[in-house]
Protein backbone atom coordinates (compact mmCIF):
# COMPACT_ATOMS: atom_id res chain seq x y z
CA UNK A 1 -19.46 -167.15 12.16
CA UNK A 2 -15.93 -168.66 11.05
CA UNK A 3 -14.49 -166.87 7.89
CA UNK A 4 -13.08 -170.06 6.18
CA UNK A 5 -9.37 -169.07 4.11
CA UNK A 6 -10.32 -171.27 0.96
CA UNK A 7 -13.83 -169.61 0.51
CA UNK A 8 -11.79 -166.23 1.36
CA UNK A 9 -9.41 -167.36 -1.18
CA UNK A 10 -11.68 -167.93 -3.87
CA UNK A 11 -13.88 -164.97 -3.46
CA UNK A 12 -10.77 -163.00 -3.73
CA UNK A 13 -9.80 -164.62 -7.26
CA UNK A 14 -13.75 -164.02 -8.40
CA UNK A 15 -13.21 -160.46 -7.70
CA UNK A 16 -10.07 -159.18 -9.36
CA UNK A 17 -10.80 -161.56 -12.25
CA UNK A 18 -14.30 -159.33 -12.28
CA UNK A 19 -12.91 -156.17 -11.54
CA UNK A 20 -10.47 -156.78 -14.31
CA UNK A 21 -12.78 -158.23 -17.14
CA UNK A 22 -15.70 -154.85 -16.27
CA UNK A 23 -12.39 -152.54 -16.15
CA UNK A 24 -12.33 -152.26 -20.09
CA UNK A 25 -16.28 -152.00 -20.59
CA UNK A 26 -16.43 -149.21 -17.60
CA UNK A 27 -13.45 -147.01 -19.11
CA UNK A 28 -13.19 -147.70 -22.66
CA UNK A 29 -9.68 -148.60 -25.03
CA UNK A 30 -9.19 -145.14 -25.53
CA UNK A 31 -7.06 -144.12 -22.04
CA UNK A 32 -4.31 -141.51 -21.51
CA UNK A 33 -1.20 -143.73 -20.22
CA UNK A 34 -1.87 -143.54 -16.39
CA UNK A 35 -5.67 -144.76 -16.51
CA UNK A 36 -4.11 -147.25 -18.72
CA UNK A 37 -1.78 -148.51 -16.32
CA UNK A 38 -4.10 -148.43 -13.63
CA UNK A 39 -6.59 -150.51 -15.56
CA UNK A 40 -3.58 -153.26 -16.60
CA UNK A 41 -2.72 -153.03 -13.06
CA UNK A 42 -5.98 -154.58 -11.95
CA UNK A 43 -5.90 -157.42 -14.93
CA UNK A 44 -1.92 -158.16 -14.02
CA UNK A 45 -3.29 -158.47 -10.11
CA UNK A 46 -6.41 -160.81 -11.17
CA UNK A 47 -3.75 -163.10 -13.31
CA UNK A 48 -1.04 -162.89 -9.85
CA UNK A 49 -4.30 -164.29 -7.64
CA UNK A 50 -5.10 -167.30 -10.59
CA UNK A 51 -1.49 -168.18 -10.53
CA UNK A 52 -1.51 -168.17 -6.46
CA UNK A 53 -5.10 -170.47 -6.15
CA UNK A 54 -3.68 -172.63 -8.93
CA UNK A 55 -0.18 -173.24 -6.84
CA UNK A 56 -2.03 -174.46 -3.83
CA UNK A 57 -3.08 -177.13 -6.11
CA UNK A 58 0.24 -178.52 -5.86
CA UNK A 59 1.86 -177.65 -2.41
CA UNK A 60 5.43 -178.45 -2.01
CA UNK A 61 6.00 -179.37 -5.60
CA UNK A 62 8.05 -177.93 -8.46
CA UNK A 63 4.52 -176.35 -10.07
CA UNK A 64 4.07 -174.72 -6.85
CA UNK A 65 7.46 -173.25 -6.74
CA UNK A 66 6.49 -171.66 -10.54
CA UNK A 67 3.10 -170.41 -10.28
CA UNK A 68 3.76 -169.05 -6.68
CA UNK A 69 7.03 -167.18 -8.29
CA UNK A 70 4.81 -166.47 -11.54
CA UNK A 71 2.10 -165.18 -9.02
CA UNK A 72 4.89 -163.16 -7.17
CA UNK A 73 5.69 -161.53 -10.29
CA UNK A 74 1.98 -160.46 -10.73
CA UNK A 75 1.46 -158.79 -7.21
CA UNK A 76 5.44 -157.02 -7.59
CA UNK A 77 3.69 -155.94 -11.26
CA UNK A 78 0.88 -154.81 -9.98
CA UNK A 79 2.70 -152.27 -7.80
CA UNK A 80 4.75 -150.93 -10.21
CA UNK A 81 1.70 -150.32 -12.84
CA UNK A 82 -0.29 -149.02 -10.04
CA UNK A 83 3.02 -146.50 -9.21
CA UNK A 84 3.00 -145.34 -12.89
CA UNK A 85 -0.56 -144.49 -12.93
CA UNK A 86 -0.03 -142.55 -9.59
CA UNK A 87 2.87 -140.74 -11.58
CA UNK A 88 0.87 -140.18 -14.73
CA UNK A 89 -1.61 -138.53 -12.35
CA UNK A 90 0.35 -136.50 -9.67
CA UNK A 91 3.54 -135.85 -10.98
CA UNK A 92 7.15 -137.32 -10.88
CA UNK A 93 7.33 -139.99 -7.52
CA UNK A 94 9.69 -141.10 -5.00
CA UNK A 95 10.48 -144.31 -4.47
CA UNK A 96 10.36 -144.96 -8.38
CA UNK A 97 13.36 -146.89 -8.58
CA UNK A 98 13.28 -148.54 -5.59
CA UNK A 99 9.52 -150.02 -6.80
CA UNK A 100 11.63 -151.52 -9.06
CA UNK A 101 14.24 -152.92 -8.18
CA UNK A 102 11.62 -154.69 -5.90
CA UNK A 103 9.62 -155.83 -8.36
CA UNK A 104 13.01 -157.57 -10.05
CA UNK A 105 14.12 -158.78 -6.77
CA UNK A 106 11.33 -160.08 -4.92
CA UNK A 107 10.26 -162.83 -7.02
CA UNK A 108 13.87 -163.23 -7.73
CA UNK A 109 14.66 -164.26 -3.98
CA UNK A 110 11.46 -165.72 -3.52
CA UNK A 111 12.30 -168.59 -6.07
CA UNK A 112 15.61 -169.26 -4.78
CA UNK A 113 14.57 -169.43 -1.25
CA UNK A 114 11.71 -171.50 -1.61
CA UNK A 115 13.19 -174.60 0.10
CA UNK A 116 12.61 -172.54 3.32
CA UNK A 117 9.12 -171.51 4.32
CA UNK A 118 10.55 -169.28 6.90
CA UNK A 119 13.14 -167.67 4.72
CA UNK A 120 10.63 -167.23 1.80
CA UNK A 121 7.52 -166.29 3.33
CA UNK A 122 9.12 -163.19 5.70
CA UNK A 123 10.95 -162.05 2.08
CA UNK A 124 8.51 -162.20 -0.08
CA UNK A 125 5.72 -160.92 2.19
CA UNK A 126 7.90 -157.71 4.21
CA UNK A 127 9.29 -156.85 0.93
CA UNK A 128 5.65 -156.46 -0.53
CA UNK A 129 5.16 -154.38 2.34
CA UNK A 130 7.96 -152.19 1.46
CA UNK A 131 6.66 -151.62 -2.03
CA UNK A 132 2.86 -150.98 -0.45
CA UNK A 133 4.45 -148.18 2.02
CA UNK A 134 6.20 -146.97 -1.08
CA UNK A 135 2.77 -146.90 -2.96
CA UNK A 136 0.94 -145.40 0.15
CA UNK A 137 3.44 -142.37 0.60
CA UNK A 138 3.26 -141.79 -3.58
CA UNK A 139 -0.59 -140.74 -3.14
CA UNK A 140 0.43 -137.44 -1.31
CA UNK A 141 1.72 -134.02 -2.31
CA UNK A 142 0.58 -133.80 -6.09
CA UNK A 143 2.95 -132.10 -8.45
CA UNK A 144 -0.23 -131.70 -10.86
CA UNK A 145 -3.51 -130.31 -10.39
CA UNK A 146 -5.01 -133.46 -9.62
CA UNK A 147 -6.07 -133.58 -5.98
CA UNK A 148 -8.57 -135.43 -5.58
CA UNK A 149 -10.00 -137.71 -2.69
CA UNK A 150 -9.69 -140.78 -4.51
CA UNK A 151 -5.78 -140.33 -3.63
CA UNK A 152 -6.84 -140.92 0.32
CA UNK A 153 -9.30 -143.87 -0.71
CA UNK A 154 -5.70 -145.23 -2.74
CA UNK A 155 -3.70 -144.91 0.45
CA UNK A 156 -5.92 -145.88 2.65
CA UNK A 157 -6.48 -149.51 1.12
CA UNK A 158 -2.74 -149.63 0.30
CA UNK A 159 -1.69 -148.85 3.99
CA UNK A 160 -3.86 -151.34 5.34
CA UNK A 161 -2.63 -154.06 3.14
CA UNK A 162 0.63 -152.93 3.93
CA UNK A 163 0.11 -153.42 7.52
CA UNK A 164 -1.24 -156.88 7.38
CA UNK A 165 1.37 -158.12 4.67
CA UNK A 166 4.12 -157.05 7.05
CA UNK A 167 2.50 -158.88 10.07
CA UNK A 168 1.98 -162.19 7.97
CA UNK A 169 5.45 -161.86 7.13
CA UNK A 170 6.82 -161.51 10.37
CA UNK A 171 4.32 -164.42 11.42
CA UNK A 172 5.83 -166.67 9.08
CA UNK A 173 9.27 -165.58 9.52
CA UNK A 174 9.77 -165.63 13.37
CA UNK A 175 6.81 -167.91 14.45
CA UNK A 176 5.24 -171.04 14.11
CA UNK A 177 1.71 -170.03 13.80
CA UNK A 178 1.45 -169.19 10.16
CA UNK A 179 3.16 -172.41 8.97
CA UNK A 180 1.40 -172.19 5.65
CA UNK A 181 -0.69 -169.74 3.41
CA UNK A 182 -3.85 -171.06 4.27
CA UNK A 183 -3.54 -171.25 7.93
CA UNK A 184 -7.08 -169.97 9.64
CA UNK A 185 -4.53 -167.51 12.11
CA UNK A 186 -6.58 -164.35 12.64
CA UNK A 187 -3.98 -162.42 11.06
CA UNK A 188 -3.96 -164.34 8.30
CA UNK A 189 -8.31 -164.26 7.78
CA UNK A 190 -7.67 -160.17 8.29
CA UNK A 191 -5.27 -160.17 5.55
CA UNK A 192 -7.36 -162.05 3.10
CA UNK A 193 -10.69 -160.22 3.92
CA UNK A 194 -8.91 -157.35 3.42
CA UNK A 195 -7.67 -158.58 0.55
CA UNK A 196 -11.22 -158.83 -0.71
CA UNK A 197 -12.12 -155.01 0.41
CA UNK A 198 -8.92 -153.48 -0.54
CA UNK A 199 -9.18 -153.82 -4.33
CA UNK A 200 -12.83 -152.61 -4.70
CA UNK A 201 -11.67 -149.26 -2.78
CA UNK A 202 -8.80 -148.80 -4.97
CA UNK A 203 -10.73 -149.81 -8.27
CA UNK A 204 -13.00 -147.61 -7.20
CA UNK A 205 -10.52 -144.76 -6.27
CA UNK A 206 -8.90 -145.35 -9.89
CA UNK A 207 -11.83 -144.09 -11.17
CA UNK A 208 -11.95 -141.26 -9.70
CA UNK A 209 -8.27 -140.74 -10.74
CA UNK A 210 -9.34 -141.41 -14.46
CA UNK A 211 -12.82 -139.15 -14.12
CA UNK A 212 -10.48 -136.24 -12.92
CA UNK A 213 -7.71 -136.81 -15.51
CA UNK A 214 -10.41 -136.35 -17.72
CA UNK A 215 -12.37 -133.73 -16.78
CA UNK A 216 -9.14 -132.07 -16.43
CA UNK A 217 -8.10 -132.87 -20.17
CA UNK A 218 -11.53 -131.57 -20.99
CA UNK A 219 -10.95 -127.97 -18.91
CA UNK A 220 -7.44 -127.86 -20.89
CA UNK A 221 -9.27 -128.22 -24.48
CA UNK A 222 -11.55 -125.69 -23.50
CA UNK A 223 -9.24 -122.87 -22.84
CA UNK A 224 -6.40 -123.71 -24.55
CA UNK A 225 -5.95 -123.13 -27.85
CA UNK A 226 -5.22 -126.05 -30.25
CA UNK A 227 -3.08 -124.54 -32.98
CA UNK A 228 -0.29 -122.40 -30.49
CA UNK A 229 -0.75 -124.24 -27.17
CA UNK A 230 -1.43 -121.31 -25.93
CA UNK A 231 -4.62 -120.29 -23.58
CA UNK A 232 -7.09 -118.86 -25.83
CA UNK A 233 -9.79 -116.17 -24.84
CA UNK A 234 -11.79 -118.06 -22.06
CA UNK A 235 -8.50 -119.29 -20.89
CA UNK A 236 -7.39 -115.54 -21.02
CA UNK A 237 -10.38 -114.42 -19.25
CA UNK A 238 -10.00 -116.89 -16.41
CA UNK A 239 -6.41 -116.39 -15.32
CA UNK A 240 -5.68 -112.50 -16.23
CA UNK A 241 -9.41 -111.22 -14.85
CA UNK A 242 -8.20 -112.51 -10.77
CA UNK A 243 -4.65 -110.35 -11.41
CA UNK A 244 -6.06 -107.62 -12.61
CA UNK A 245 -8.20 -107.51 -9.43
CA UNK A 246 -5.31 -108.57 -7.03
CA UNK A 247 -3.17 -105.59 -8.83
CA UNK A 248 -6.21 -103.35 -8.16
CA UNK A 249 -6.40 -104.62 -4.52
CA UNK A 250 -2.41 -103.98 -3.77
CA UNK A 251 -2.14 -100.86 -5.96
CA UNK A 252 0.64 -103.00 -7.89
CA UNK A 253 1.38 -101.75 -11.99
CA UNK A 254 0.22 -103.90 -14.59
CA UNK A 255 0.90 -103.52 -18.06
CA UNK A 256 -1.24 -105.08 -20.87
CA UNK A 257 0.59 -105.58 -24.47
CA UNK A 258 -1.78 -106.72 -27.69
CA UNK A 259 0.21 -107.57 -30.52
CA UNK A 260 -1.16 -108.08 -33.72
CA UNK A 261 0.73 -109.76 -36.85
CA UNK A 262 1.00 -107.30 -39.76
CA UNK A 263 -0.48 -108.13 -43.47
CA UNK A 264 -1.54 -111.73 -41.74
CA UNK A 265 -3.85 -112.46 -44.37
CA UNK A 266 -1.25 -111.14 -46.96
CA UNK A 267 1.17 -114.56 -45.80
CA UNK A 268 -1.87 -116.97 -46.07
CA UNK A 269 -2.37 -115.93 -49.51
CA UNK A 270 1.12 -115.88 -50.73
CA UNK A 271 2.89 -118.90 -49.22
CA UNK A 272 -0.52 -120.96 -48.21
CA UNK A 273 -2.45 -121.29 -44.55
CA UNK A 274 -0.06 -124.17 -43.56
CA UNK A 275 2.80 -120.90 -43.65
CA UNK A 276 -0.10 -118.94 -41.67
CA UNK A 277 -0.16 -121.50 -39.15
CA UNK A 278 3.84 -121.64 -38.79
CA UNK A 279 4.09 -118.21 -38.41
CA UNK A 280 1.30 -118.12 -35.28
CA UNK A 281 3.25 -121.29 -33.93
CA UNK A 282 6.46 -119.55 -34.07
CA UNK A 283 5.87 -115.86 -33.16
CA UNK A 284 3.82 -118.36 -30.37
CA UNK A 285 7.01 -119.60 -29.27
CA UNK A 286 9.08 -116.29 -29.37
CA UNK A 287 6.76 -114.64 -27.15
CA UNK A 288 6.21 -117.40 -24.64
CA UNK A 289 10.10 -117.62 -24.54
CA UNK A 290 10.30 -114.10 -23.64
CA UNK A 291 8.10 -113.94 -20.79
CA UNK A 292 8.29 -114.99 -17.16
CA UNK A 293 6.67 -117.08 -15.07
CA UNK A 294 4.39 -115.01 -13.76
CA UNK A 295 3.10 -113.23 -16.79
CA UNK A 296 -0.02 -114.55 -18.75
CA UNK A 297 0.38 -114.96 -22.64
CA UNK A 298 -2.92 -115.82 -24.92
CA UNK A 299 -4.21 -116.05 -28.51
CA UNK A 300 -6.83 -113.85 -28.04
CA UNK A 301 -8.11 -113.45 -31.67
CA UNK A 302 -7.54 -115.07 -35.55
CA UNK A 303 -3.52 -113.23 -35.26
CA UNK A 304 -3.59 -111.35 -32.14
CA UNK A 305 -2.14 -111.82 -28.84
CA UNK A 306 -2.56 -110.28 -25.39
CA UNK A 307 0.56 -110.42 -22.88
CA UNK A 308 -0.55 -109.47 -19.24
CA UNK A 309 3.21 -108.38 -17.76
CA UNK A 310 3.04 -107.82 -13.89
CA UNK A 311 4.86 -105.44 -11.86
CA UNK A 312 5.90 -104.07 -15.71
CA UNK A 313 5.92 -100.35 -15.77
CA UNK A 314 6.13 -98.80 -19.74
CA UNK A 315 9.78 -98.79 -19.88
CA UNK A 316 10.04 -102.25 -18.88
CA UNK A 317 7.12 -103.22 -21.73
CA UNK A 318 8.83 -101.34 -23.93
CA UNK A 319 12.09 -102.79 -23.55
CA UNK A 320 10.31 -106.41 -24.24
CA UNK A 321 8.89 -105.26 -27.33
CA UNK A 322 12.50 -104.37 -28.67
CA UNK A 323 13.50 -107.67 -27.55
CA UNK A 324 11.21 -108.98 -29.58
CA UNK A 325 11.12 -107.59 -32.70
CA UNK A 326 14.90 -107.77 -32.55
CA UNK A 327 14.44 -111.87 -33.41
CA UNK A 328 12.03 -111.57 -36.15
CA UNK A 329 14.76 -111.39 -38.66
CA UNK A 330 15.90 -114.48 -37.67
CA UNK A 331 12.51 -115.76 -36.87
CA UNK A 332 11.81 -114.88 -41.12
CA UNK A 333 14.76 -116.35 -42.11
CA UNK A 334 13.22 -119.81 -40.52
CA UNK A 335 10.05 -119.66 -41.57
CA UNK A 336 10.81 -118.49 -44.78
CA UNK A 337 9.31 -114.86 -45.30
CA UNK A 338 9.12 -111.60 -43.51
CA UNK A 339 7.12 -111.12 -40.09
CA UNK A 340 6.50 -108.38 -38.37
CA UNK A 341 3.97 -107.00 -35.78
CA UNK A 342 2.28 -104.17 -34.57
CA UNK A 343 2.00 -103.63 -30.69
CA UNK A 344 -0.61 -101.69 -28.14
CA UNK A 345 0.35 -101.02 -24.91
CA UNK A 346 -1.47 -100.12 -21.83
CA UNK A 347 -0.54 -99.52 -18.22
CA UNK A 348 -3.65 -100.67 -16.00
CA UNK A 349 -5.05 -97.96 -13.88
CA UNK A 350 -6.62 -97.94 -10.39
CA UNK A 351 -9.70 -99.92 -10.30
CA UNK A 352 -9.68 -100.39 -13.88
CA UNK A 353 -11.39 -103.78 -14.90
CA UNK A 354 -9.48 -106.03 -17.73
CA UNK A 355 -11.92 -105.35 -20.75
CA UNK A 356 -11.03 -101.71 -20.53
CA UNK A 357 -7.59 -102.40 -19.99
CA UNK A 358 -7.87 -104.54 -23.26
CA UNK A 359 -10.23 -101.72 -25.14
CA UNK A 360 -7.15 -99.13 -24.28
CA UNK A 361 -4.74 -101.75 -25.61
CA UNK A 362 -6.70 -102.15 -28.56
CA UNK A 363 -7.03 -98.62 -29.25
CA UNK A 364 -3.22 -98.40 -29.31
CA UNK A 365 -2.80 -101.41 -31.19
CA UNK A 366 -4.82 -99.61 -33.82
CA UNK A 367 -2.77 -96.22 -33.93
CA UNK A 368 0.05 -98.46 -34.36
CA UNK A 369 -1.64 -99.98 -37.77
CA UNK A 370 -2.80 -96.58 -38.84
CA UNK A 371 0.18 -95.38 -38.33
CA UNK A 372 2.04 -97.78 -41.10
CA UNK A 373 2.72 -101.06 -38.83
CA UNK A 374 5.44 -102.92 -37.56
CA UNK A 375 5.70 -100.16 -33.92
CA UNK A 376 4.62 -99.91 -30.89
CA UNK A 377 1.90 -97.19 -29.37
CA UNK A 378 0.87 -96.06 -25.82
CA UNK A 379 -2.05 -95.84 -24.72
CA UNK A 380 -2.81 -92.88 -23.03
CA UNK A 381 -5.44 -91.90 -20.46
CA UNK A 382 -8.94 -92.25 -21.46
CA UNK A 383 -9.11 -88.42 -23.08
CA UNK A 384 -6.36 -88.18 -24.28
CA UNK A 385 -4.55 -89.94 -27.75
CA UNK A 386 -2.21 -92.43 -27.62
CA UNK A 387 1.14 -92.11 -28.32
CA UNK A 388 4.58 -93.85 -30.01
């Protein structure tokens, strides 16, 4: 069986103009901005592929010369849309502004060197290359905590149409047996067929991109909470529960401090909830600026926060509740009115779980109310009180 170019050709337009009229139907308007560029990516590459079947119309001719360039423009487009997606998805990319400058350039040179087939062909085609290699190498080592396998089904179809771009470039370039773009060389049928495959892996693969963008959106909502930014209790439970039990494995200290904001519901009635809902935002902000990297801060409760400090001992706790209350002045004189909190602090024991590590911190937290707010307590051992 003889794969004829033209049918090849035409098959290829029916499919991106497909895949890019189901694209909005299959993932909705409603897209975070990297599923959005993938999906313009794949109407951008349908309208490149019209412009390319409509040039062979008129071979040799000024209209040729346009809608190839225009159709240039599309594929160089396509690239760079697909490249922001990948970088919505996985983090900052290298190669951003090289992607670029491509897309500018290629189309640019193409149009001037039309005139020669060798001279325009091997340009337009290695430099696509280029940008597909640049693509490829942008699906690996995620800066976010999407990692999915769609990424190798991305590559995959990229690198192979890298690979066969670069060849009919070099064919056209340096040879005589791609004298035109629908010359039946084997190289050239590969190309096209792949050309065909290619786009239904990496619509495909997109996706999967956008269906784990998602469900990770959806994970965020569900332990994070919406007014702070800060996890709430499910979040709270997830991360600090596996430190606690790595600190119990390695014997390493651990100190849990609740804090509580005194006479809460006394600001929501005076000044209003949207004052209630500063206040959480900023004492929010002062305490997640006062941590480090490796500690764990949550709204646990309507007021009340937890702060899971490892490697803290009580001095070093105690010392970061000074810190803190030492900014509430100026924290009041932003928001308006006075805030102050009340603390509980508790050192985690051997083999203690976190929900008695947060009932002893609780405990404390409570002495510390009783005892006329805005201090810290200690909590002590389990029979014994706890302390200032």
């Amino acid at each position: 069986m003889t794969l004829d170019i033209n049918t090849l050709l035409v098959v290829t337009v029916a499919n991106m103009v497909v895949l890019a009229l189901i694209s909005p139907a299959v993932m909705g308007s409603r897209l975070e901005a990297a599923a959005n560029a993938a999906r313009w990516s794949l109407v951008v590459h349908a309208a490149a592929w019209v412009c390319m079947i409509l040039a062979n119309l008129w071979p040799e001719t000024w209209r040729d010369r346009a809608l190839s360039t225009l159709s240039l423009v599309g594929f160089c487009g396509t690239h760079w849309l697909m490249l922001q997606a990948l970088q919505g998805w996985l983090g900052p990319r290298r190669g951003v502004r090289t992607v670029t400058a491509l897309t500018w350039l290629t189309p640019l040179g193409y149009f001037f060197l039309f005139d020669s087939y060798p001279w325009r062909v091997g340009w337009a085609n290695i430099l696509l290359a280029v940008q597909l290699l640049l693509l490829t190498a942008a699906c690996f080592a995620p800066a976010t905590s999407l990692r999915g396998r769609w990424r190798w089904v991305v590559a995959t179809g990229l690198f192979s149409m890298a690979v066969l771009t670069f060849g009919r470039g070099y064919l056209g370039a340096f040879t005589d047996l791609y004298p035109s773009f629908l010359t039946p060389h084997p190289w050239n049928v590969a190309a096209m067929l792949m050309t065909n495959l290619a786009p239904l892996m990496i619509n495909f693969a997109i996706l999967g991109g956008w269906h784990e963008e998602a469900e990770t959106a959806l994970y965020r909502q569900a332990v994070t909470d919406a007014l702070t930014g800060l996890l709430n209790r499910r979040g709270w439970q997830e991360v600090a529960n596996p430190m606690i039990a790595h600190a119990s494995r390695h014997d390493l200290p651990m100190a849990l401090l609740m804090i509580d904001i005194d006479l809460f519901k006394g600001i929501n009635d005076r000044f209003g909830h949207d004052a209630g809902d500063r206040a959480l935002q900023a004492l929010s902000q002062l305490l997640g600026n006062a941590i480090r990297s490796s500690d764990v801060l949550a709204r646990v409760g309507g007021e009340e926060f937890c702060l899971l400090l490892s490697g803290n001992d009580a001095p070093a706790a105690q010392h970061l509740d000074q810190r803190l209350r030492q900014q509430l002045p100026t924290l009041a004189q932003t928001l308006g009115h006075p805030l102050n909190f009340s603390a509980g602090l508790a050192l985690h024991q051997p083999g203690e779980t976190l929900d008695r590590l947060m009932i002893r911190a609780d405990k404390a937290l409570y002495a510390a109310k009783h005892a006329g707010r805005g201090q810290l307590y200690i909590a002590s051992t389990d029979n014994a009180d706890e302390r200032p």
